[in-house]
PDB file of N, CA and C in Angstrom:
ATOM      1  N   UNK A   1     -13.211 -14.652 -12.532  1.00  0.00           N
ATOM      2  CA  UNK A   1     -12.876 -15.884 -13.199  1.00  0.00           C
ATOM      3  C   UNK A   1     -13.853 -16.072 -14.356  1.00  0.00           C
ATOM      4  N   UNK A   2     -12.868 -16.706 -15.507  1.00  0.00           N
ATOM      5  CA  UNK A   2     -14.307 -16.333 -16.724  1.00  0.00           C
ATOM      6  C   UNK A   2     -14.170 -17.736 -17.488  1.00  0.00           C
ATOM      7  N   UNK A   3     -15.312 -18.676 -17.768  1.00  0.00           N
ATOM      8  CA  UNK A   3     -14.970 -19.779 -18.328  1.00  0.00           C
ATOM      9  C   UNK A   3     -15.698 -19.848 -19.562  1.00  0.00           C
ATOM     10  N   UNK A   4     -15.194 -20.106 -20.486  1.00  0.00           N
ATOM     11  CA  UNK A   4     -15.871 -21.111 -21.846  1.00  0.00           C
ATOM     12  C   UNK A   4     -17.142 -21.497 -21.307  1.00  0.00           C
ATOM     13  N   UNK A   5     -17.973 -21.092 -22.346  1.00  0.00           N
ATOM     14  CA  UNK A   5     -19.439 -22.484 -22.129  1.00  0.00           C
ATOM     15  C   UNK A   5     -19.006 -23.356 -21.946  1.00  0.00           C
ATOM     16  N   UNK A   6     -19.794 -24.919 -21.009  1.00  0.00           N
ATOM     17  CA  UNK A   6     -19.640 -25.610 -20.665  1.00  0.00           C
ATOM     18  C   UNK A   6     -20.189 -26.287 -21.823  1.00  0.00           C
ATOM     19  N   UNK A   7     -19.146 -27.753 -22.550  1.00  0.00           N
ATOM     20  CA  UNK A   7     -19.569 -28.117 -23.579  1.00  0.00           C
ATOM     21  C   UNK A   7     -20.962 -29.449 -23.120  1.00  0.00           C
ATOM     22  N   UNK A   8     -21.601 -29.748 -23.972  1.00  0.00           N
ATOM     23  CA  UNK A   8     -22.304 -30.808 -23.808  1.00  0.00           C
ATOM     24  C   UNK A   8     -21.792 -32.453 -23.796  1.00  0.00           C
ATOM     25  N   UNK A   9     -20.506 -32.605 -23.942  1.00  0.00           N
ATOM     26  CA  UNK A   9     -19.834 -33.632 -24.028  1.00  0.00           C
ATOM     27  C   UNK A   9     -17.921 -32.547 -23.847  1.00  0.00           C
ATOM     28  N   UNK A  10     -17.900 -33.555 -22.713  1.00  0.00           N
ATOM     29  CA  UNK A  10     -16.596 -33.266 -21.705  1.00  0.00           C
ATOM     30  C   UNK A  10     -15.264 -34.312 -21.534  1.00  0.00           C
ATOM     31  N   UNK A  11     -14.421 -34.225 -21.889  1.00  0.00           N
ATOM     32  CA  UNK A  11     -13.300 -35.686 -21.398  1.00  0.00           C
ATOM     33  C   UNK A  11     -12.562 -35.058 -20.481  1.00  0.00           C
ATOM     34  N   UNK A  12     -12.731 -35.911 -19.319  1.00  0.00           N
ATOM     35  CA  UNK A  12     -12.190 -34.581 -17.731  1.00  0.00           C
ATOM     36  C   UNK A  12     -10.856 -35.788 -17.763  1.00  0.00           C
ATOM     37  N   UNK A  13      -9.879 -34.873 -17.631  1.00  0.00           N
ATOM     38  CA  UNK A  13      -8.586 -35.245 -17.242  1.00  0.00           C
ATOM     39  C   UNK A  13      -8.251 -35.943 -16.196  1.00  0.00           C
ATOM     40  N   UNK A  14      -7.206 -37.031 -15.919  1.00  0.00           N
ATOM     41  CA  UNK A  14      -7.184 -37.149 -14.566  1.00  0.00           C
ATOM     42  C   UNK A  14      -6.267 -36.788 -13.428  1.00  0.00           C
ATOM     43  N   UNK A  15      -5.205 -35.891 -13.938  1.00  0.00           N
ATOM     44  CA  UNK A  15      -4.587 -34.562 -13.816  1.00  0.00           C
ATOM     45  C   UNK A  15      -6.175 -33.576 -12.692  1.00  0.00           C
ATOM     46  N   UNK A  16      -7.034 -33.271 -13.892  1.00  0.00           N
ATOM     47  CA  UNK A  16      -8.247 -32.182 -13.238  1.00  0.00           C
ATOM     48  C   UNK A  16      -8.871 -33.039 -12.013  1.00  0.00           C
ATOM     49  N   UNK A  17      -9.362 -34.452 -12.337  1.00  0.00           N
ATOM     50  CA  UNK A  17     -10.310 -35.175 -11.438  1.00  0.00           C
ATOM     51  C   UNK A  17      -9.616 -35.404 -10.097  1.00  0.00           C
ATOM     52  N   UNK A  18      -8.323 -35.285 -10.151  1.00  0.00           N
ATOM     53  CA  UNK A  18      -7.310 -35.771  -8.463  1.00  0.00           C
ATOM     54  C   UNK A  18      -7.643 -34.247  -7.693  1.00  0.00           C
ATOM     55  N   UNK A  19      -8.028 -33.666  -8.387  1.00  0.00           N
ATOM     56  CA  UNK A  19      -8.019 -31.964  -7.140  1.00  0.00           C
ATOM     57  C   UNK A  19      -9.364 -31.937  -6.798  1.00  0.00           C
ATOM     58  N   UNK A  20     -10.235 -33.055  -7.563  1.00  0.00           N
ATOM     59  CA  UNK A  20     -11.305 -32.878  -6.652  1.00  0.00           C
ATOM     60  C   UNK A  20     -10.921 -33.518  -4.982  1.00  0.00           C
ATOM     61  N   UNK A  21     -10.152 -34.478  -5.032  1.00  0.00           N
ATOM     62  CA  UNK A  21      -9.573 -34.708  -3.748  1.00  0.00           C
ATOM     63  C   UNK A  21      -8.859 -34.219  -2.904  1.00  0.00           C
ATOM     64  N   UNK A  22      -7.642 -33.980  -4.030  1.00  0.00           N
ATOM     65  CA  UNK A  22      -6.723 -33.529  -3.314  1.00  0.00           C
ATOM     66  C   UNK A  22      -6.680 -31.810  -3.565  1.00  0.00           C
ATOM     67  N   UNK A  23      -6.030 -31.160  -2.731  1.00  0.00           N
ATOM     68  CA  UNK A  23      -5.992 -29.562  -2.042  1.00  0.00           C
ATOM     69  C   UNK A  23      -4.516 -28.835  -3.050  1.00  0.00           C
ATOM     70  N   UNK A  24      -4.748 -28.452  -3.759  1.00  0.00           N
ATOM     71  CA  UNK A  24      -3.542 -27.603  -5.005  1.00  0.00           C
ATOM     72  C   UNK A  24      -4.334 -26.729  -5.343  1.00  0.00           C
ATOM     73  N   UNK A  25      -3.109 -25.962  -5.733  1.00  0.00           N
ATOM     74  CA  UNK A  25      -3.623 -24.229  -6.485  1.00  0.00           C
ATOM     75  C   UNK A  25      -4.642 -24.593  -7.349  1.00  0.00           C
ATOM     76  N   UNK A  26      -5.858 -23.468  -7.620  1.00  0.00           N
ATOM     77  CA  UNK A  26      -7.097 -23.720  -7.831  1.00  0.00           C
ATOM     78  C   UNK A  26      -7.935 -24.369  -7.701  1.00  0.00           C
ATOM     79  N   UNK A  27      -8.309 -24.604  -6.901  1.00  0.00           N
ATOM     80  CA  UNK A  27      -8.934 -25.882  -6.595  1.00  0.00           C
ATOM     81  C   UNK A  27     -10.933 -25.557  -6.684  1.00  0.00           C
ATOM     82  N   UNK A  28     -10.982 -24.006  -6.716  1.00  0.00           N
ATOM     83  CA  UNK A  28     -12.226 -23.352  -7.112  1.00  0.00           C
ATOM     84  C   UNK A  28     -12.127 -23.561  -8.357  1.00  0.00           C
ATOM     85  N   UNK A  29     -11.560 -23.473  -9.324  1.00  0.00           N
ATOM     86  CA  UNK A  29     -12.009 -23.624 -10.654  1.00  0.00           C
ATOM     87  C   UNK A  29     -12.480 -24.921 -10.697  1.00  0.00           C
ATOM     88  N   UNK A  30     -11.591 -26.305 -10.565  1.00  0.00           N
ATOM     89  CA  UNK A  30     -12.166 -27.365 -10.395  1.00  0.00           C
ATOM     90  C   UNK A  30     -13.936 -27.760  -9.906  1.00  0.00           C
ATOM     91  N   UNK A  31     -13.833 -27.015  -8.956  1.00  0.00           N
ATOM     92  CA  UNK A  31     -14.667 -27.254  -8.623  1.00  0.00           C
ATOM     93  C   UNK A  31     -16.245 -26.554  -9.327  1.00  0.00           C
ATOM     94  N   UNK A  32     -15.966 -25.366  -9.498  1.00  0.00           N
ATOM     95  CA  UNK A  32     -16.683 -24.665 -10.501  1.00  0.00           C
ATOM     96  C   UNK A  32     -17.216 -25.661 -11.789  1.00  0.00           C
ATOM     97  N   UNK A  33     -15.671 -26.124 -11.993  1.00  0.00           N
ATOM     98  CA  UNK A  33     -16.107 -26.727 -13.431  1.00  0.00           C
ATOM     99  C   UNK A  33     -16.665 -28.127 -13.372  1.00  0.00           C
ATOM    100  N   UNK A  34     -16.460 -28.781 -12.590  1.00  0.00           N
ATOM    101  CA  UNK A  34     -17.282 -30.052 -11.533  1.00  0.00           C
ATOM    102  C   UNK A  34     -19.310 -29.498 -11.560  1.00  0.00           C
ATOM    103  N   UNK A  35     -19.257 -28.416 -11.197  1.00  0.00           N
ATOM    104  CA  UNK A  35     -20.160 -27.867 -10.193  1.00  0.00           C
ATOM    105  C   UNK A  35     -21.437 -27.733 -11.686  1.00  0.00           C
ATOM    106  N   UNK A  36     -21.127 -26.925 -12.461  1.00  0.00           N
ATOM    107  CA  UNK A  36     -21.304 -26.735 -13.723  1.00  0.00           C
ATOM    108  C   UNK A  36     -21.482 -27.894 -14.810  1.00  0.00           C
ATOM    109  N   UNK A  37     -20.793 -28.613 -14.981  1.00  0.00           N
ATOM    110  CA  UNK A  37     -20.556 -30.066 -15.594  1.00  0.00           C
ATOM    111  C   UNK A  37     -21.913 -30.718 -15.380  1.00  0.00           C
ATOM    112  N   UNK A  38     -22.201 -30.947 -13.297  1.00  0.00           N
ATOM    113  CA  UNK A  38     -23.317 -31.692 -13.068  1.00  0.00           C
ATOM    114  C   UNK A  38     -24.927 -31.269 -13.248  1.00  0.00           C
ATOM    115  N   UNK A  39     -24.631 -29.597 -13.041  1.00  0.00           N
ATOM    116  CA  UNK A  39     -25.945 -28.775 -13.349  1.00  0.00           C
ATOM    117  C   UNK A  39     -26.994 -29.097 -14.600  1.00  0.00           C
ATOM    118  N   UNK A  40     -25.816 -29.662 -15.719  1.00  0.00           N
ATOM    119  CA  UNK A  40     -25.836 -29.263 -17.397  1.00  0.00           C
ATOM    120  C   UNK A  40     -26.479 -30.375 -17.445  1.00  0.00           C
ATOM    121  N   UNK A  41     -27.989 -31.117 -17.732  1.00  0.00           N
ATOM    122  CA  UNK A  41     -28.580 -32.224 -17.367  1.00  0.00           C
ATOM    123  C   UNK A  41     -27.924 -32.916 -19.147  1.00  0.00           C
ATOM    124  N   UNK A  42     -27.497 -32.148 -20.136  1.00  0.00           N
ATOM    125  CA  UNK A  42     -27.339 -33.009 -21.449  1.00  0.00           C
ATOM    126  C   UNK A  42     -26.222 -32.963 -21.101  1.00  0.00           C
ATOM    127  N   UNK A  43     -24.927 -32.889 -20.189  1.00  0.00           N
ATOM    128  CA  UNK A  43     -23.861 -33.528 -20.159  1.00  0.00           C
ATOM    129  C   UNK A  43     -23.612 -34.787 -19.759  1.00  0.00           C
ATOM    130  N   UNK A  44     -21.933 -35.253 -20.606  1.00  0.00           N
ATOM    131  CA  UNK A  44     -21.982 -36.433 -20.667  1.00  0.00           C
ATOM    132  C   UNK A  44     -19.970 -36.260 -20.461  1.00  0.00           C
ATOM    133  N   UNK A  45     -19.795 -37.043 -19.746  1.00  0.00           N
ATOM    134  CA  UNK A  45     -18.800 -36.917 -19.110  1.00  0.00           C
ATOM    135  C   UNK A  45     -17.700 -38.184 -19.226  1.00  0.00           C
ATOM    136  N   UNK A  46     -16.836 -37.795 -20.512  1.00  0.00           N
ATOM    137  CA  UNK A  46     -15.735 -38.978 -20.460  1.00  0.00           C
ATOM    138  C   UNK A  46     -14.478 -38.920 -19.858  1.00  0.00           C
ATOM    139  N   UNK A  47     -14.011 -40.430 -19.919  1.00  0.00           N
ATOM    140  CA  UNK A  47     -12.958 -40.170 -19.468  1.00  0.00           C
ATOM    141  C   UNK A  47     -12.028 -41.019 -20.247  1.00  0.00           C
ATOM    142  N   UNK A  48     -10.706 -41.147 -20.492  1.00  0.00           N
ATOM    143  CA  UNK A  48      -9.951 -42.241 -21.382  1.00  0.00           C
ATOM    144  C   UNK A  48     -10.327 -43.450 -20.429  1.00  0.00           C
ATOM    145  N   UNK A  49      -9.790 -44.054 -21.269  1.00  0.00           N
ATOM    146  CA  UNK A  49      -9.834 -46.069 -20.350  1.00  0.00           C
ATOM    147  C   UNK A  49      -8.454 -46.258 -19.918  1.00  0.00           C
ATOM    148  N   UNK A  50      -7.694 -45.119 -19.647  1.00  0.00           N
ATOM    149  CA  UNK A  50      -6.448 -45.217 -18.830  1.00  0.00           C
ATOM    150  C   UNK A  50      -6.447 -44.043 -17.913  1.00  0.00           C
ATOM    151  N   UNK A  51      -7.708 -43.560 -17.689  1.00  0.00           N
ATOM    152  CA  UNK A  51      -7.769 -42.575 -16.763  1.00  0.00           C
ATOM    153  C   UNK A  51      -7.662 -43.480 -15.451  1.00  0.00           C
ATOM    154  N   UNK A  52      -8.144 -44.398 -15.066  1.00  0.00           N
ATOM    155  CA  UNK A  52      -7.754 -45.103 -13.470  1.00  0.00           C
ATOM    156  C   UNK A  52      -6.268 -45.505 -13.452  1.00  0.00           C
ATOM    157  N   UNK A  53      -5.778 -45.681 -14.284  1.00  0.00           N
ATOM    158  CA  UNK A  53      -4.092 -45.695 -13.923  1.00  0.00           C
ATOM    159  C   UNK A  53      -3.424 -44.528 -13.948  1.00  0.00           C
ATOM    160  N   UNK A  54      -3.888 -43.447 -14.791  1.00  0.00           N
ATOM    161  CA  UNK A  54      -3.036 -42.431 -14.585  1.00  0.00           C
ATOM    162  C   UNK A  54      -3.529 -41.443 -13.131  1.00  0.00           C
ATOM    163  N   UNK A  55      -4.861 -41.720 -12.948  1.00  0.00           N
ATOM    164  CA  UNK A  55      -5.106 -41.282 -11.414  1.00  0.00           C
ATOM    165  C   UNK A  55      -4.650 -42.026 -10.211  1.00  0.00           C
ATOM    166  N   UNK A  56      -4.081 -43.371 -10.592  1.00  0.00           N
ATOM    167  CA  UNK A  56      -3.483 -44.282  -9.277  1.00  0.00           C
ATOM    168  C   UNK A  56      -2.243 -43.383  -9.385  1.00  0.00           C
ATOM    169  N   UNK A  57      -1.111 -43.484 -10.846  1.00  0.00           N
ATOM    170  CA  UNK A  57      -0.147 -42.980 -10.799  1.00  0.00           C
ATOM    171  C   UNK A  57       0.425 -41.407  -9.910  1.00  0.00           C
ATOM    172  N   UNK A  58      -0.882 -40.278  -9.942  1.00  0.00           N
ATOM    173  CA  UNK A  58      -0.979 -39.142  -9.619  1.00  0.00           C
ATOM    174  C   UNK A  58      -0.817 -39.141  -8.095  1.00  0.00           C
ATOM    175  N   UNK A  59      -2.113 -39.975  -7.308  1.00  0.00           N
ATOM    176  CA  UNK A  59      -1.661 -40.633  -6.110  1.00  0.00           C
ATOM    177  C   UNK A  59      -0.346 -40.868  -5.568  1.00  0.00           C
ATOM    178  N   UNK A  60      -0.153 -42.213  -6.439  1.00  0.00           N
ATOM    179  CA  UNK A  60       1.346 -42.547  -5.505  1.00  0.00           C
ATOM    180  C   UNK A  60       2.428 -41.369  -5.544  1.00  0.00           C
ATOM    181  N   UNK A  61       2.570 -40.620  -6.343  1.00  0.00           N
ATOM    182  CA  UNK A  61       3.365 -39.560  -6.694  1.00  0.00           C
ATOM    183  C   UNK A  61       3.130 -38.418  -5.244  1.00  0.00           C
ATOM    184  N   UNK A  62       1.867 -38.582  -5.051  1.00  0.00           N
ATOM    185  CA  UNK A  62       1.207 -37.542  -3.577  1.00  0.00           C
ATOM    186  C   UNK A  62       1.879 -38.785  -2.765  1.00  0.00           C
ATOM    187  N   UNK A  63       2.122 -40.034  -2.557  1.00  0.00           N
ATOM    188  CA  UNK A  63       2.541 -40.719  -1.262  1.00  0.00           C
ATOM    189  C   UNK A  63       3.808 -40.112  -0.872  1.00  0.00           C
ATOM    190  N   UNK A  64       4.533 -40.350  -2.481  1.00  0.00           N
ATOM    191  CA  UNK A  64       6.430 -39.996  -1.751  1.00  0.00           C
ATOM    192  C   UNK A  64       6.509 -38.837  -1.968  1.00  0.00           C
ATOM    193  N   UNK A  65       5.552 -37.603  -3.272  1.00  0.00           N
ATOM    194  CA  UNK A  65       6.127 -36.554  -2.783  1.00  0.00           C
ATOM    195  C   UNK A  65       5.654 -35.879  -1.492  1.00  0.00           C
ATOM    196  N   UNK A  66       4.603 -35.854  -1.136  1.00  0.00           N
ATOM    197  CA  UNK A  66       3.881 -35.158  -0.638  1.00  0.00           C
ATOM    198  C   UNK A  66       3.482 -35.890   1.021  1.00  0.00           C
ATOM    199  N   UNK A  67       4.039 -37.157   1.164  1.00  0.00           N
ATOM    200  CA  UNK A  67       3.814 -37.650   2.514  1.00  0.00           C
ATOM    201  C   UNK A  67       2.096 -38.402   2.524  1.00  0.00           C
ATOM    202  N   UNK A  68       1.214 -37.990   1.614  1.00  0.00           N
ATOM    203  CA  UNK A  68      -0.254 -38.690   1.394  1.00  0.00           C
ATOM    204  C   UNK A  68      -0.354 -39.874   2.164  1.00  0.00           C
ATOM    205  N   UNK A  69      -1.148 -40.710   3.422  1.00  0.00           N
ATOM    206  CA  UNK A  69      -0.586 -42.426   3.251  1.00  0.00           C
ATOM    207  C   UNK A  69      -1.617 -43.260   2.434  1.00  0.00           C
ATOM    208  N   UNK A  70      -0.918 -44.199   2.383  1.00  0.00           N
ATOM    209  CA  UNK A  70      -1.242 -45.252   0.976  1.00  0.00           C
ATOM    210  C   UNK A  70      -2.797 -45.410   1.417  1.00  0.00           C
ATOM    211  N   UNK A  71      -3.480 -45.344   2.394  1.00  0.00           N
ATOM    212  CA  UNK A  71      -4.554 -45.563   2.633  1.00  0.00           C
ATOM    213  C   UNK A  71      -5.593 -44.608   2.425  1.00  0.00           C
ATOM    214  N   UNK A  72      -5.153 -42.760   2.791  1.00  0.00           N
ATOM    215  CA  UNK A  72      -5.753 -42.004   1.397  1.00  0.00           C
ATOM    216  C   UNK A  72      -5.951 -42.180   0.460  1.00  0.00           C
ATOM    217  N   UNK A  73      -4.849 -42.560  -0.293  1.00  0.00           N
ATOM    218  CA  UNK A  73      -4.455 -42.516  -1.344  1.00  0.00           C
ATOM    219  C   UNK A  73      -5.482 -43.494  -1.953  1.00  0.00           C
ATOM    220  N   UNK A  74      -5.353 -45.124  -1.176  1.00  0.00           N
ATOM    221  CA  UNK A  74      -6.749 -46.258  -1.833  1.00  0.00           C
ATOM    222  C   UNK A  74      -8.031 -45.399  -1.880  1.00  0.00           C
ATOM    223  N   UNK A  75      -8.410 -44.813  -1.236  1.00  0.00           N
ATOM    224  CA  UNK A  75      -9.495 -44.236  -0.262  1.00  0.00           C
ATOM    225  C   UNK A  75      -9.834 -43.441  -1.862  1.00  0.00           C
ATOM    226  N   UNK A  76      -8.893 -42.414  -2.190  1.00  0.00           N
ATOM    227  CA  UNK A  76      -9.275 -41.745  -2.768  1.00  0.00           C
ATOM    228  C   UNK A  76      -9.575 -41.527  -4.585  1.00  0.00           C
ATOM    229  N   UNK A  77      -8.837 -43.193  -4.356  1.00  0.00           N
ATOM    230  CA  UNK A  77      -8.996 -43.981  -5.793  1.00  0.00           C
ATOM    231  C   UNK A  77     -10.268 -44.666  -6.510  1.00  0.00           C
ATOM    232  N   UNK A  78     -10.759 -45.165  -4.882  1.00  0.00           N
ATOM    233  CA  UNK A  78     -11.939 -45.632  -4.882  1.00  0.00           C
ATOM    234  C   UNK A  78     -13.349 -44.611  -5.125  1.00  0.00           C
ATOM    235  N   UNK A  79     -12.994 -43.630  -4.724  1.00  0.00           N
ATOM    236  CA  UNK A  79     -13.954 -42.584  -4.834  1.00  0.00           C
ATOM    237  C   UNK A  79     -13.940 -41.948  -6.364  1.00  0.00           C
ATOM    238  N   UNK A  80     -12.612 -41.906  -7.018  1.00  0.00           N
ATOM    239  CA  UNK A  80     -12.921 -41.712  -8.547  1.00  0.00           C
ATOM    240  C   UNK A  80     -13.168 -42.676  -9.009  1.00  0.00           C
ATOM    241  N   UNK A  81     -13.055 -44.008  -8.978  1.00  0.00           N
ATOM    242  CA  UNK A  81     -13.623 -45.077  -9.213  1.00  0.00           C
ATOM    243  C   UNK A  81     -15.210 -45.071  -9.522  1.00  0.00           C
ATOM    244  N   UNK A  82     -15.244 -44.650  -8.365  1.00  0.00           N
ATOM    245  CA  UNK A  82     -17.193 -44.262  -8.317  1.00  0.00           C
ATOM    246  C   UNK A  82     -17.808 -43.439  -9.264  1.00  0.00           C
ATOM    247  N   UNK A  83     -17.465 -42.551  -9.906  1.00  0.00           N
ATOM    248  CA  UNK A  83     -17.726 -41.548 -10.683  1.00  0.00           C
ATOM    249  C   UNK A  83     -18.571 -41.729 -11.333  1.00  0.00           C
ATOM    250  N   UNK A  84     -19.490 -41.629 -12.089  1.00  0.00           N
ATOM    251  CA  UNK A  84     -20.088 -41.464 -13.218  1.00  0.00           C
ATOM    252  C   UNK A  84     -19.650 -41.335 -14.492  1.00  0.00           C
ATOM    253  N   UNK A  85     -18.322 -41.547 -14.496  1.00  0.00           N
ATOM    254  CA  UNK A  85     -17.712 -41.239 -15.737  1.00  0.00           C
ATOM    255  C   UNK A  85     -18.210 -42.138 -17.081  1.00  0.00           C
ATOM    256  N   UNK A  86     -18.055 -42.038 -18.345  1.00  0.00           N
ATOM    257  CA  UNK A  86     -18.008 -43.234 -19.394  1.00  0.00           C
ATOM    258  C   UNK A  86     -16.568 -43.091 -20.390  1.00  0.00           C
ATOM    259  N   UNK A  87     -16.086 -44.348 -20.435  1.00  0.00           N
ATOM    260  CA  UNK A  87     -15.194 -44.961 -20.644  1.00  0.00           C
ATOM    261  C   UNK A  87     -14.838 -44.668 -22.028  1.00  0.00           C
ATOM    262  N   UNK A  88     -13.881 -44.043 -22.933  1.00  0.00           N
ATOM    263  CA  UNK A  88     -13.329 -44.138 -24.632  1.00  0.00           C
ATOM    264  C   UNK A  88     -12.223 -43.977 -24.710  1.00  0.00           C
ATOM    265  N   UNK A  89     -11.809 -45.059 -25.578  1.00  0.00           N
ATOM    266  CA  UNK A  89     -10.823 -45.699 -26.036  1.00  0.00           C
ATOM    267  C   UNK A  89     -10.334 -44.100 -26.465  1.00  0.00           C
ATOM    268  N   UNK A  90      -9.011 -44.161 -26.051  1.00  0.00           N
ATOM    269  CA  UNK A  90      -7.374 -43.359 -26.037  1.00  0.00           C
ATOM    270  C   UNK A  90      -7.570 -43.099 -27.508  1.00  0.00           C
ATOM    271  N   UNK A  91      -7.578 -43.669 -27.996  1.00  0.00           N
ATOM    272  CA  UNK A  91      -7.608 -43.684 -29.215  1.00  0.00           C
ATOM    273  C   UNK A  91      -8.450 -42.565 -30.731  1.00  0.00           C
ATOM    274  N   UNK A  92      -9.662 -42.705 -29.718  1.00  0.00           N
ATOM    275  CA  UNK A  92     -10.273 -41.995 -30.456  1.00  0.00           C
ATOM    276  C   UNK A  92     -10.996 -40.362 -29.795  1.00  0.00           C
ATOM    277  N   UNK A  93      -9.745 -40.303 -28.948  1.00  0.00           N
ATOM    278  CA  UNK A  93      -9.636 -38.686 -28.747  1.00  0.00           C
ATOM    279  C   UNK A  93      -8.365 -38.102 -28.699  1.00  0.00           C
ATOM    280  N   UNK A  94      -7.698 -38.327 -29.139  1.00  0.00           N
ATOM    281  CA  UNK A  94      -5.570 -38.373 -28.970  1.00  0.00           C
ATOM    282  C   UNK A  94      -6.199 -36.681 -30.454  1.00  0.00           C
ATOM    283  N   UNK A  95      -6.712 -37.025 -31.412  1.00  0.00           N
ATOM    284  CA  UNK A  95      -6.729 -36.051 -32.350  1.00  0.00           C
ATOM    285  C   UNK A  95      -7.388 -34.607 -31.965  1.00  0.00           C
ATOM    286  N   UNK A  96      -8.608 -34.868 -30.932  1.00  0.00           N
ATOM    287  CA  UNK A  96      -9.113 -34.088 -30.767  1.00  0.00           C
ATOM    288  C   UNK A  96      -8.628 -33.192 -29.465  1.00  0.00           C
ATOM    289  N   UNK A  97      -8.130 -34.387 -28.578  1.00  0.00           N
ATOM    290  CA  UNK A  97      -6.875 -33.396 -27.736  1.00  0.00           C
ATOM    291  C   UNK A  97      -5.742 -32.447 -27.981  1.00  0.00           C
ATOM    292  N   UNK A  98      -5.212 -33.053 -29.210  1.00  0.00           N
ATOM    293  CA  UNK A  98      -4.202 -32.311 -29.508  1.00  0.00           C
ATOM    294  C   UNK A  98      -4.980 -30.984 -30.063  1.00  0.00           C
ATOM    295  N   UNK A  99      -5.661 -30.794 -30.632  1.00  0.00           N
ATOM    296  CA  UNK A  99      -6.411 -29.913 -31.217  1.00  0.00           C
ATOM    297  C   UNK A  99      -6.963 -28.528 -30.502  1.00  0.00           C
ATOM    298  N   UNK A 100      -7.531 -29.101 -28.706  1.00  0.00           N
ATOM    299  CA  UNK A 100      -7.743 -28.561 -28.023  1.00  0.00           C
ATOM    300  C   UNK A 100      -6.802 -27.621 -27.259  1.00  0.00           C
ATOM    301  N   UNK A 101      -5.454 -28.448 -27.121  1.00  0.00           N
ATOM    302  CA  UNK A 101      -4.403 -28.122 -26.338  1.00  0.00           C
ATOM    303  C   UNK A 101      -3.512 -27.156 -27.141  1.00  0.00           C
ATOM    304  N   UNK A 102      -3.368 -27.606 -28.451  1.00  0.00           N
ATOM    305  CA  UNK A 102      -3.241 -26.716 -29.419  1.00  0.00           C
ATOM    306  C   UNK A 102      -3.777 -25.431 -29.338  1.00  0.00           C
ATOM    307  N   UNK A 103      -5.150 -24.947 -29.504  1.00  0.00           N
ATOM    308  CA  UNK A 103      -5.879 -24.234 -29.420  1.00  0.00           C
ATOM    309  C   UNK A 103      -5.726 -23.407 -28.040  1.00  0.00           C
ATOM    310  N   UNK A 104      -5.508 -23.695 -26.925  1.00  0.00           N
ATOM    311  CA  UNK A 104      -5.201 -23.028 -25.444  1.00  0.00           C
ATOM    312  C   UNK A 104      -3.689 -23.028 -25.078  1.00  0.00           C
ATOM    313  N   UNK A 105      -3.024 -23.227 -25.634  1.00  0.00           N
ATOM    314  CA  UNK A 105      -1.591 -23.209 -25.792  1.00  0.00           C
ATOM    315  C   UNK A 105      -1.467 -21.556 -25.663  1.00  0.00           C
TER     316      UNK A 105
END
């Protein structure tokens, strides 16, 4: 498995951040890249300011597809909740995402 340097400033998905919970294909890379992320003492770790809804959304999606119960599911909301993350506006990474995704496309 071969990864990119780990950058010094990160915007972790919340797509990537639900497999720290929950159990899906790769779930070592995640974690790798989790693992790595925290090592890196000048990292700094964002997330959008609609990352807690689109990680509730990811959830409920594990209730009905996947049988999850709603009480995991709080359980495990609360725990990304906790994160360490810092908070930026949608806004002023929409350019630099596309850019990225672009780029690994």
């Amino acid at each position: 498995m071969r990864f990119n340097p780990i950058p010094e400033r990160c915007v972790i998905d919340a797509s990537v951040a639900t497999k720290l919970l929950v159990k899906e294909p790769l779930p070592d890379r995640v974690d790798l890249l989790f693992s790595r992320l925290v090592e890196n003492p000048k990292s700094h770790l964002y997330v959008p300011d609609i990352f807690h809804a689109e990680c509730a959304n990811i959830l409920w999606k594990y209730t009905i597809r996947f049988g999850m119960s709603k009480t995991v599911a709080r359980r495990n909301l609360k725990h990304l909740e906790a994160l360490a993350f810092e908070r930026i506006a949608t806004e002023n990474i929409v350019e630099d995402a596309l850019n990225v995704a672009s780029n690994t496309a």
